[in-house]
C-alpha atoms as a PDB file:
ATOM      1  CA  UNK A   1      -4.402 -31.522  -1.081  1.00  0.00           C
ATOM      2  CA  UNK A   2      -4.737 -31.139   2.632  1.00  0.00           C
ATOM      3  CA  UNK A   3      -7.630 -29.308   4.582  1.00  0.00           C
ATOM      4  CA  UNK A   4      -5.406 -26.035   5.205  1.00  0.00           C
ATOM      5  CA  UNK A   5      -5.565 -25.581   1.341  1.00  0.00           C
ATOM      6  CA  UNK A   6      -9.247 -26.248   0.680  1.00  0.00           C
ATOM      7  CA  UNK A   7     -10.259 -24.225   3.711  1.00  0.00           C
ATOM      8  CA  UNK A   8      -7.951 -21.192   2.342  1.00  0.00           C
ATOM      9  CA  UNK A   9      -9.371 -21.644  -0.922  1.00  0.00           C
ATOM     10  CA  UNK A  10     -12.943 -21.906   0.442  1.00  0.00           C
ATOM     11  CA  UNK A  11     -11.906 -18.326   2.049  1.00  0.00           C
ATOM     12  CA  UNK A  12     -11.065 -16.495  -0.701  1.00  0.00           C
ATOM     13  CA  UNK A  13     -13.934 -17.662  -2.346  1.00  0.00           C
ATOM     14  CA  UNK A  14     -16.082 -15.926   0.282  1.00  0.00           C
ATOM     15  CA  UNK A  15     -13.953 -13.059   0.540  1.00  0.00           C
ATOM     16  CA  UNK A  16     -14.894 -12.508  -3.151  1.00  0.00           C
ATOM     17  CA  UNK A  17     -18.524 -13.237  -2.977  1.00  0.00           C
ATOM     18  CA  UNK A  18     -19.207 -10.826   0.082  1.00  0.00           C
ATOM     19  CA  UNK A  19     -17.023  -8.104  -1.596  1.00  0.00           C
ATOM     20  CA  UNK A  20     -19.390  -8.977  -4.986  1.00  0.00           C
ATOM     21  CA  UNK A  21     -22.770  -8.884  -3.207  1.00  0.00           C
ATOM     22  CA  UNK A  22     -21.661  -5.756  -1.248  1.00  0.00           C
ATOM     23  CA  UNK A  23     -21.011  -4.127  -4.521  1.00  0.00           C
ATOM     24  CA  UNK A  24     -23.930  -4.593  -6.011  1.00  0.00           C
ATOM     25  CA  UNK A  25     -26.181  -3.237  -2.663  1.00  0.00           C
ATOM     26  CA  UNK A  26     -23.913  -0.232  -2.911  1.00  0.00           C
ATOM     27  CA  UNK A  27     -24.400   0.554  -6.747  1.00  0.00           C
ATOM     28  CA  UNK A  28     -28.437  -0.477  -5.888  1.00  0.00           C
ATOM     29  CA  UNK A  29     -28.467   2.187  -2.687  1.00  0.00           C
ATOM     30  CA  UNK A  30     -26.503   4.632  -4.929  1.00  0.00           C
ATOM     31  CA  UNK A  31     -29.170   3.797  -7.693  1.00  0.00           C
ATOM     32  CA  UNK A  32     -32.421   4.373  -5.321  1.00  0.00           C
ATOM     33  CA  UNK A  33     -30.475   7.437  -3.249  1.00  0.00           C
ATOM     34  CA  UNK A  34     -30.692   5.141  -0.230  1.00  0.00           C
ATOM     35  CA  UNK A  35     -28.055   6.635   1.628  1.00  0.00           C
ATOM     36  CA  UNK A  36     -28.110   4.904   4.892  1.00  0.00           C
ATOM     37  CA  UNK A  37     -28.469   1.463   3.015  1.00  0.00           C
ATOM     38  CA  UNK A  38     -25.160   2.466   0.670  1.00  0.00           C
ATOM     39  CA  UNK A  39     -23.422   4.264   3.864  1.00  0.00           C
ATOM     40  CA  UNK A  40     -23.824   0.664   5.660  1.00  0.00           C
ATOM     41  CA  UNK A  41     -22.532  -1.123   2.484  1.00  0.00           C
ATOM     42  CA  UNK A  42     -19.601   1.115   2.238  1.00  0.00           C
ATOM     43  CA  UNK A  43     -18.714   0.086   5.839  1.00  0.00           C
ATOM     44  CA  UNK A  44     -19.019  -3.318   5.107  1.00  0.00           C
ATOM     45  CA  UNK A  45     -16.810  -3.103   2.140  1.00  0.00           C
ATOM     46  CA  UNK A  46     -13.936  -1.563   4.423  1.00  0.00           C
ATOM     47  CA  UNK A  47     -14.837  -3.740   7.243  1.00  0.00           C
ATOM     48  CA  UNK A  48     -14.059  -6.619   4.699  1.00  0.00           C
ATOM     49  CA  UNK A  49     -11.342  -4.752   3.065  1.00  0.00           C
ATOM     50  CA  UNK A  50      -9.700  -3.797   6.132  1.00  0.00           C
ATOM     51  CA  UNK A  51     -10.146  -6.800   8.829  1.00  0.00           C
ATOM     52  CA  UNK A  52     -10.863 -10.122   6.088  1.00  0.00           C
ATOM     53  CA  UNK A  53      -9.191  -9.411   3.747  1.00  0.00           C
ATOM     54  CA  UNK A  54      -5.133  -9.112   5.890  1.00  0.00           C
ATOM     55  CA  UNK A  55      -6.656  -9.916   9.768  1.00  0.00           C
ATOM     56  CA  UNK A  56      -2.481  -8.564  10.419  1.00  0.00           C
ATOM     57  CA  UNK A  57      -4.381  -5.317  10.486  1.00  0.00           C
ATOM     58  CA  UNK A  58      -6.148  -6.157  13.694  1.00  0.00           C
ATOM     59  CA  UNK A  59      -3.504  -7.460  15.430  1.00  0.00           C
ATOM     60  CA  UNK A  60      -1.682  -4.638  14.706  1.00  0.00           C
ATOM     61  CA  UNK A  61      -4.541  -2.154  15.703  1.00  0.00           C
ATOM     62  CA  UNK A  62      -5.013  -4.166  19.201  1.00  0.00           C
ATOM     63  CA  UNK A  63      -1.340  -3.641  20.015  1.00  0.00           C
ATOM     64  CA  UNK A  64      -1.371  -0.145  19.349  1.00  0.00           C
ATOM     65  CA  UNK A  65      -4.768   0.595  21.349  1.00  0.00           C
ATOM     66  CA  UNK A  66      -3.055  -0.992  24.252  1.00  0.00           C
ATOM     67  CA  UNK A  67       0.225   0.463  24.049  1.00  0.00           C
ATOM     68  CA  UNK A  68      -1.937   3.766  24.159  1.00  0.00           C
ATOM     69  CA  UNK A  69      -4.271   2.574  26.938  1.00  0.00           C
ATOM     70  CA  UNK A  70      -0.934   1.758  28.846  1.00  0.00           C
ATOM     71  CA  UNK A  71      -2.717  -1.943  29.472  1.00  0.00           C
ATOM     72  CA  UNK A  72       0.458  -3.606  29.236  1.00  0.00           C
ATOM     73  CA  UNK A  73       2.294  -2.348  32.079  1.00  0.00           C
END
């Protein structure tokens, strides 16, 4: 097993715990009708969704804000 697979694993494993913690705030701020506190964990959970979960997206999103920024040419 070399170090590419441990730190992937390792990854995913974090990917799953954030998404698990986030969860729970989220169901808690739902709970206690904290809605900045369940606003800021639904943002999280898309921010992980989004941008941890397939980083392709970013790459994808920076090459389309600078084709529209025209910073290429």
């Amino acid at each position: 097993m070399s170090l590419e697979g441990i730190f992937q694993w390792f990854s995913e494993q974090v990917q799953y715990i954030l998404l698990f913690v986030l969860f729970i705030v989220l169901l808690a701020a739902a709970y206690k009708r904290a809605w900045l506190a369940m606003i800021g964990s639904l943002i999280g959970l898309a921010f992980i969704g989004i941008f941890v979960v397939n980083p392709e997206v970013l790459l994808s999103l920076s090459e389309w804000l600078g084709g529209q920024l025209n910073l290429g040419a």
